[in-house]
PDB file of N, CA and C in Angstrom:
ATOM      1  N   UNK A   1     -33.952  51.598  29.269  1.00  0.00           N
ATOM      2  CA  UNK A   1     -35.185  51.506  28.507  1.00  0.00           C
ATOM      3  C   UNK A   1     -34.994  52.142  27.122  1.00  0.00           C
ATOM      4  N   UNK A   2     -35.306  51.198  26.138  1.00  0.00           N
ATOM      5  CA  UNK A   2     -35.672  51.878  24.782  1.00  0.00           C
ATOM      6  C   UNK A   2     -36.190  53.031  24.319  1.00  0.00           C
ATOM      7  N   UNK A   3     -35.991  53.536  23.884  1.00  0.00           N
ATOM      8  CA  UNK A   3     -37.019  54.878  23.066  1.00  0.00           C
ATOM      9  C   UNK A   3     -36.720  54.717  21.421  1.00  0.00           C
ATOM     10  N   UNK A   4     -37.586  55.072  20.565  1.00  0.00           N
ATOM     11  CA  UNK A   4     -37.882  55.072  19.371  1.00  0.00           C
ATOM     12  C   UNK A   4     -37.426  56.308  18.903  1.00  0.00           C
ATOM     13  N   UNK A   5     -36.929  56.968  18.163  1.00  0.00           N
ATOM     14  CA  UNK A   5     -36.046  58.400  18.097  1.00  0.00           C
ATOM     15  C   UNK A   5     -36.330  58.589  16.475  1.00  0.00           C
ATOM     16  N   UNK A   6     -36.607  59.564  15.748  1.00  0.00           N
ATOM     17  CA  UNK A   6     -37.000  59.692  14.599  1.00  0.00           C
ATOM     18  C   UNK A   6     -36.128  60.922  13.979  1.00  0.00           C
ATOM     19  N   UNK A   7     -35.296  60.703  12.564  1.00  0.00           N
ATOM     20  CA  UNK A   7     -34.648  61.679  12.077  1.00  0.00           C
ATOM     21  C   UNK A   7     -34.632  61.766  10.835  1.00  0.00           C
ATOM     22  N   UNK A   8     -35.034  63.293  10.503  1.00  0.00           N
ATOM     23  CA  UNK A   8     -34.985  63.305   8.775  1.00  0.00           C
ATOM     24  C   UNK A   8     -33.064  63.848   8.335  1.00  0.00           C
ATOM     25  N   UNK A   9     -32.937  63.016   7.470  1.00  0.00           N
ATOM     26  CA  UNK A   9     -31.623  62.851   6.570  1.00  0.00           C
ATOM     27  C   UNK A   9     -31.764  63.144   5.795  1.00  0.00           C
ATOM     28  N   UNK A  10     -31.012  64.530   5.315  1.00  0.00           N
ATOM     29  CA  UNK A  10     -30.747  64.925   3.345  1.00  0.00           C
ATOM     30  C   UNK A  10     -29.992  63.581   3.103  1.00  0.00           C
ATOM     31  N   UNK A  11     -30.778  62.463   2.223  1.00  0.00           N
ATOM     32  CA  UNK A  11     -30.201  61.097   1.700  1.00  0.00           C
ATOM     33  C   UNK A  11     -30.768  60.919   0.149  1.00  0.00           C
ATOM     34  N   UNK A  12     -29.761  61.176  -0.768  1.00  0.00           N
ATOM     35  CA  UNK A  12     -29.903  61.391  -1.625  1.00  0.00           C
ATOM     36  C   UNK A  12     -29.799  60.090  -2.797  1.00  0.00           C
ATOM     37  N   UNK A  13     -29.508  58.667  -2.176  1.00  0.00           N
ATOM     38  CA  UNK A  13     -28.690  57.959  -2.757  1.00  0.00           C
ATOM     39  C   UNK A  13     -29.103  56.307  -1.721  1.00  0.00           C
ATOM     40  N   UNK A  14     -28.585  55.478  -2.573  1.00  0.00           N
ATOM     41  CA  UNK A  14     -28.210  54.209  -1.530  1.00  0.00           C
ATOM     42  C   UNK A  14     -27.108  54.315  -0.662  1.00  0.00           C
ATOM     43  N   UNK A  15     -26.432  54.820  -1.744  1.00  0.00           N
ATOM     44  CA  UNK A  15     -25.119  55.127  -0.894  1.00  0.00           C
ATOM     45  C   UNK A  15     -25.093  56.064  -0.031  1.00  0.00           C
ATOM     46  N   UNK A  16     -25.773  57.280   0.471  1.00  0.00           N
ATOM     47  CA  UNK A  16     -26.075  57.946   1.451  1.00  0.00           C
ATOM     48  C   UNK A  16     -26.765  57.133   2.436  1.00  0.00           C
ATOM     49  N   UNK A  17     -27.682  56.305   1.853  1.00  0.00           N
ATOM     50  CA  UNK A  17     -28.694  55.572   3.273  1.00  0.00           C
ATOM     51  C   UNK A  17     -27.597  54.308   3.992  1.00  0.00           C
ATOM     52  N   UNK A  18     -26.779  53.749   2.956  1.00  0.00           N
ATOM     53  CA  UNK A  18     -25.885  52.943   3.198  1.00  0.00           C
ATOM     54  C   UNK A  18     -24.838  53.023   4.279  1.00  0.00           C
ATOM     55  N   UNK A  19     -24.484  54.837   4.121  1.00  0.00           N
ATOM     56  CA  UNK A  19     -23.516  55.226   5.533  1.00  0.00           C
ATOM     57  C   UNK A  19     -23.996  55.560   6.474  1.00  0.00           C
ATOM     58  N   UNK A  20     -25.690  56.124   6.748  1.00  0.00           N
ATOM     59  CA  UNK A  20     -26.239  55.922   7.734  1.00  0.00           C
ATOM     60  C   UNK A  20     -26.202  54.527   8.430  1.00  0.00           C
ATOM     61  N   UNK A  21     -26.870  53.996   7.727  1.00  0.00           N
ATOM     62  CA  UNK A  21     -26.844  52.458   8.749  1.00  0.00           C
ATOM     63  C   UNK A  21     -25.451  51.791   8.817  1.00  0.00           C
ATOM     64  N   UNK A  22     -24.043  51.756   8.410  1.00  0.00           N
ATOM     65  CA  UNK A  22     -23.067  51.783   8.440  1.00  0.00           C
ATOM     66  C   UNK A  22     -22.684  52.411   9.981  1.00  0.00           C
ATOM     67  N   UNK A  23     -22.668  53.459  10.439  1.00  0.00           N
ATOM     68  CA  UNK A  23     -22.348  54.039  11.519  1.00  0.00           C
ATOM     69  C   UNK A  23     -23.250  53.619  12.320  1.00  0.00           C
ATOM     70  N   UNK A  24     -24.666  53.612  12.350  1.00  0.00           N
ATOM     71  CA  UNK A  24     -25.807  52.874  13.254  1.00  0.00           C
ATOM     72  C   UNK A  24     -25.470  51.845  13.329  1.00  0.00           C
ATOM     73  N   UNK A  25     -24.930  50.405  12.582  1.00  0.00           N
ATOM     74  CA  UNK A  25     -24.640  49.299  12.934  1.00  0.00           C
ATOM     75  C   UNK A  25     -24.153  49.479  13.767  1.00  0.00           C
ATOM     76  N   UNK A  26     -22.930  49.769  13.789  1.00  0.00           N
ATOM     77  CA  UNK A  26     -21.978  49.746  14.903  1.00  0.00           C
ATOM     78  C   UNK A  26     -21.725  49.920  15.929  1.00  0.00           C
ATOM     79  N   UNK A  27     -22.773  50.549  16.311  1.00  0.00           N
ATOM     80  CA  UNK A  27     -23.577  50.598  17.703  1.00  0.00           C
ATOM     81  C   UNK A  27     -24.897  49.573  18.218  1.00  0.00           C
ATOM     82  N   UNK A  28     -24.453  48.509  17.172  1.00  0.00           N
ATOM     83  CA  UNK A  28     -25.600  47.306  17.956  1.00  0.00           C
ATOM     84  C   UNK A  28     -24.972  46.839  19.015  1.00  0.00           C
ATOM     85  N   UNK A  29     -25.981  46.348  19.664  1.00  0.00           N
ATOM     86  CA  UNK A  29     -25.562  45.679  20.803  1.00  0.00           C
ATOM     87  C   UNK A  29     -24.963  47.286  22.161  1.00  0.00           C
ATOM     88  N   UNK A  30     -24.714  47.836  21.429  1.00  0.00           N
ATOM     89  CA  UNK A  30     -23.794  49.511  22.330  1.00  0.00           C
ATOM     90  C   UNK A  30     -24.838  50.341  22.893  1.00  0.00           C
ATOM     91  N   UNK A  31     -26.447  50.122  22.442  1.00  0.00           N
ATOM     92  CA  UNK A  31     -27.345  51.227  22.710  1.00  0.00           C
ATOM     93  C   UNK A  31     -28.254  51.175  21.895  1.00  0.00           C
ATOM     94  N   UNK A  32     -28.025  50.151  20.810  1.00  0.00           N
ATOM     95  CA  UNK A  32     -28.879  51.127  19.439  1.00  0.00           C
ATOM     96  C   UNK A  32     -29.408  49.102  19.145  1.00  0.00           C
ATOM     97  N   UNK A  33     -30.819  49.489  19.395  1.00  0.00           N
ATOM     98  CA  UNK A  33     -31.341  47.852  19.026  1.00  0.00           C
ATOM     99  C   UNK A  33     -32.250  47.679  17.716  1.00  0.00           C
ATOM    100  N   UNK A  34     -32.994  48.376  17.185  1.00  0.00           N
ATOM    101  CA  UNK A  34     -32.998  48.177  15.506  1.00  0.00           C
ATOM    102  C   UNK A  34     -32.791  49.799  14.804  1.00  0.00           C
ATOM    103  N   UNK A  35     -33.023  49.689  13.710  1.00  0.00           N
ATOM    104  CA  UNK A  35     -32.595  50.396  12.576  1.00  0.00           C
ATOM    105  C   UNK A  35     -33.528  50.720  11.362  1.00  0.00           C
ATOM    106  N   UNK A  36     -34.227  51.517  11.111  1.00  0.00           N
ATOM    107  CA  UNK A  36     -34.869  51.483   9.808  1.00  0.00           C
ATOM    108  C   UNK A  36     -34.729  52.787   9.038  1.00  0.00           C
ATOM    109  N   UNK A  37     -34.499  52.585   7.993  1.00  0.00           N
ATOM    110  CA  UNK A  37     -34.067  54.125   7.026  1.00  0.00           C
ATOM    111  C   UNK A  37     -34.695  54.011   5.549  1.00  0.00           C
ATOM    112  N   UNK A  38     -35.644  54.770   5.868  1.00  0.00           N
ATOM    113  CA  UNK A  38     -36.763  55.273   4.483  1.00  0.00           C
ATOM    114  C   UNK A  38     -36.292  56.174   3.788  1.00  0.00           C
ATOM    115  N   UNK A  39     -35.441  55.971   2.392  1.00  0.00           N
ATOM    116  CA  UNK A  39     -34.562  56.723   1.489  1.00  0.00           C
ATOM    117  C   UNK A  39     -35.656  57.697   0.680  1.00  0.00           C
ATOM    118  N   UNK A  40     -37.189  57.278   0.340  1.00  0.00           N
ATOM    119  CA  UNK A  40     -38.222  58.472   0.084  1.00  0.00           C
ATOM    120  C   UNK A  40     -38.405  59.145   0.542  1.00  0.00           C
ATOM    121  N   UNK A  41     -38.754  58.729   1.982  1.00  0.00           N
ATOM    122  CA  UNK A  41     -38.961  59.665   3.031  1.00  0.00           C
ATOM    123  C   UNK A  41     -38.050  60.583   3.552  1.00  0.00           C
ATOM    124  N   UNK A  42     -36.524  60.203   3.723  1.00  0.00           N
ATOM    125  CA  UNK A  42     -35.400  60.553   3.927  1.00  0.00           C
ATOM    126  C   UNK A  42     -35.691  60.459   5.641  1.00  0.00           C
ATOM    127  N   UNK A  43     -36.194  59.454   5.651  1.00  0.00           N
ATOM    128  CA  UNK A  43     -36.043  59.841   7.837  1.00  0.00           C
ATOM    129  C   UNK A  43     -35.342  58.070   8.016  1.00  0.00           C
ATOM    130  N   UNK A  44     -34.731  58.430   9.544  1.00  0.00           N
ATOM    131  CA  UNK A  44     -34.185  57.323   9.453  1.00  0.00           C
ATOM    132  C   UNK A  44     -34.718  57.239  11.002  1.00  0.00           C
ATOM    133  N   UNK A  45     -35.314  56.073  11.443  1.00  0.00           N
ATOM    134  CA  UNK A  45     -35.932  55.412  12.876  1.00  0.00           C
ATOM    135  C   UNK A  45     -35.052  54.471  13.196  1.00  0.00           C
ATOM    136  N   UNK A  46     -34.849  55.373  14.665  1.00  0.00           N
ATOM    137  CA  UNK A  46     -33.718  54.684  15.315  1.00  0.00           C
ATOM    138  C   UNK A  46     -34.222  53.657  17.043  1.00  0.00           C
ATOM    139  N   UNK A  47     -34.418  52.584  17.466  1.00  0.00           N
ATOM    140  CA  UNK A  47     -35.016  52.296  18.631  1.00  0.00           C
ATOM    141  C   UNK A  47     -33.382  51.701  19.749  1.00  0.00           C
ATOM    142  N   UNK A  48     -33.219  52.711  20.230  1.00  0.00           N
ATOM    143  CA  UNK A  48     -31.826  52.755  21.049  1.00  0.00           C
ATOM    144  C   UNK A  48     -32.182  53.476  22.645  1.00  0.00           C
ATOM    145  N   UNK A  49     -31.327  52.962  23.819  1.00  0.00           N
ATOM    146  CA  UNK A  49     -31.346  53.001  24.926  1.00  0.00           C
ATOM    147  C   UNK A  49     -30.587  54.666  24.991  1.00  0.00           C
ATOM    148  N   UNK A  50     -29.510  54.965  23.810  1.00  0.00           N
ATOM    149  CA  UNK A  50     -29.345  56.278  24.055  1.00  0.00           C
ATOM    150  C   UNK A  50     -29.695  57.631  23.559  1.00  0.00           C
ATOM    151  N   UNK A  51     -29.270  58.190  23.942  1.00  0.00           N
ATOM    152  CA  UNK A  51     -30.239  59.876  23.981  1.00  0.00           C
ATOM    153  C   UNK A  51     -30.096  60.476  22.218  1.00  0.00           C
ATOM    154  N   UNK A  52     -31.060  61.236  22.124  1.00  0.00           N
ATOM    155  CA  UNK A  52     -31.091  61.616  20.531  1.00  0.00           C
ATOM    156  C   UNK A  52     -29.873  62.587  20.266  1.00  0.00           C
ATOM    157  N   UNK A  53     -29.683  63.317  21.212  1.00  0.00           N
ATOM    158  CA  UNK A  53     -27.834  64.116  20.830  1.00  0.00           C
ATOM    159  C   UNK A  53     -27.277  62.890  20.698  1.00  0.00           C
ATOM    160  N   UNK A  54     -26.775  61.725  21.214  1.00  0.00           N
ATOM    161  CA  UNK A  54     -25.481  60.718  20.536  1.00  0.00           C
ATOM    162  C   UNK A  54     -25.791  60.594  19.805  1.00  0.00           C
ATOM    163  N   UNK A  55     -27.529  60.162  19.301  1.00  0.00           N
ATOM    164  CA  UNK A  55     -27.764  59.092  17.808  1.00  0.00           C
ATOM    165  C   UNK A  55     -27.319  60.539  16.970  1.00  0.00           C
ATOM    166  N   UNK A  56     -27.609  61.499  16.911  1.00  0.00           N
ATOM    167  CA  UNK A  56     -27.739  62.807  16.325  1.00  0.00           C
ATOM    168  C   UNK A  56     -26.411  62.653  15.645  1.00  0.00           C
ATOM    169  N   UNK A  57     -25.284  63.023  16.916  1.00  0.00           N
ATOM    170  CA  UNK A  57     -23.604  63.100  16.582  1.00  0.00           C
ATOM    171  C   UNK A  57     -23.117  62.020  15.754  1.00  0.00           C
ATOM    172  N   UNK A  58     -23.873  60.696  16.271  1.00  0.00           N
ATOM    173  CA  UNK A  58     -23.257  59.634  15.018  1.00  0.00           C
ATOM    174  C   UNK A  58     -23.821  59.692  13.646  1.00  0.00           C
ATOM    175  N   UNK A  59     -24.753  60.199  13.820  1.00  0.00           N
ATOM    176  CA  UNK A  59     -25.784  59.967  11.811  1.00  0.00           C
ATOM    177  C   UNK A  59     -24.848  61.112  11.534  1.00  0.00           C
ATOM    178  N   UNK A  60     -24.822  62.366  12.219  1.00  0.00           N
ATOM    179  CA  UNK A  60     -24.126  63.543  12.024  1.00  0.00           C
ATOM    180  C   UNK A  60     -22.436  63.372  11.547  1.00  0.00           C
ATOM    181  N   UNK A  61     -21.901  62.516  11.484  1.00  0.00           N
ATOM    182  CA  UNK A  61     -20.593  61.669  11.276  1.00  0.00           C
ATOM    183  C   UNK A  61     -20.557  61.840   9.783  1.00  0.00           C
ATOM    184  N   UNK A  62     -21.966  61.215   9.344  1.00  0.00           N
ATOM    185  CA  UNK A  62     -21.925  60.686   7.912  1.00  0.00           C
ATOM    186  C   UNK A  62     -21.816  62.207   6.947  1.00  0.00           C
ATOM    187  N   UNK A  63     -22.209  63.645   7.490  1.00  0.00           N
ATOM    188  CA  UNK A  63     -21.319  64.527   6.495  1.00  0.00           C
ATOM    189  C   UNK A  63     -23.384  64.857   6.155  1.00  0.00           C
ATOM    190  N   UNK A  64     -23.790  64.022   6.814  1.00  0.00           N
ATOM    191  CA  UNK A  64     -25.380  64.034   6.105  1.00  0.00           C
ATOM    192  C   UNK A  64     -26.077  65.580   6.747  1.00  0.00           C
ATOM    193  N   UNK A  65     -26.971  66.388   6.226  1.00  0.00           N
ATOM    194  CA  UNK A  65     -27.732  67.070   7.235  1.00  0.00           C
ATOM    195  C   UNK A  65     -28.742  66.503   7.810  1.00  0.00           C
ATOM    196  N   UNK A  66     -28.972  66.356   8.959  1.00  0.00           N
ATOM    197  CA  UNK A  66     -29.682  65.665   9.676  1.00  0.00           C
ATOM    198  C   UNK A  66     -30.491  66.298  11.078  1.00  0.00           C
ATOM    199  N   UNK A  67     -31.800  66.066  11.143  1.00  0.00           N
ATOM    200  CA  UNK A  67     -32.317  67.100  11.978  1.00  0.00           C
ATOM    201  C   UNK A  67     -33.205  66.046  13.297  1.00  0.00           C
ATOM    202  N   UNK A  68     -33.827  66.351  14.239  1.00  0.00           N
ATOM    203  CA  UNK A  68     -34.064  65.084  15.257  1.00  0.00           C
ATOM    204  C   UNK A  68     -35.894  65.595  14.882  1.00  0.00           C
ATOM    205  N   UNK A  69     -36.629  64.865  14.222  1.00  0.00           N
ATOM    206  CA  UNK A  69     -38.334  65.150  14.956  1.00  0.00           C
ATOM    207  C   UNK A  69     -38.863  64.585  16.002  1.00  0.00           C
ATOM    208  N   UNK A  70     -38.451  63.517  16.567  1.00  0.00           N
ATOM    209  CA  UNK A  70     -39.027  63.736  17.706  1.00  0.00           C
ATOM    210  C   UNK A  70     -38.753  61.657  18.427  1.00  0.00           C
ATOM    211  N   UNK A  71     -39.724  61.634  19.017  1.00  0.00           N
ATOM    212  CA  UNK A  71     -40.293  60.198  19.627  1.00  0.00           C
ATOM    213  C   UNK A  71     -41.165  59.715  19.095  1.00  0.00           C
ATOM    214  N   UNK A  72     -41.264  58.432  18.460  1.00  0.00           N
ATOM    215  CA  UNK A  72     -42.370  57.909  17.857  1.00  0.00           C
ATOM    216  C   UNK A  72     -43.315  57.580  19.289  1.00  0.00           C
TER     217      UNK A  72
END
């Protein structure tokens, strides 16, 4: 089952929001079924079958600081 997972990203750039969803792609189809990343807002909404520590460790990849708020 899906869950909706919500994370604010120090994203400073396109190119910061760009390597977020870069590493989130790559987990389509793996767990992770859409993607949305608000570069004003700096949060990035994730709707994936896995737990917010993996999505965490992968956004956490990108070098980004990144923190989990919660479940939409």
């Amino acid at each position: 089952m899906s869950s909706t997972h919500i994370f604010n990203v120090e994203m400073t750039c396109e190119g910061c929001s760009g390597a977020v969803e870069r590493v989130l792609n790559r987990l389509k189809g793996q767990g992770v079924d859409n993607i949305s990343i608000s570069l004003p807002d700096q949060k990035v909404i994730v709707t994936s079958t896995l737990t917010a520590d993996q999505l965490l460790e992968v956004i956490k990849k990108t070098g980004k600081k990144t923190t989990y708020v919660g479940t939409q």
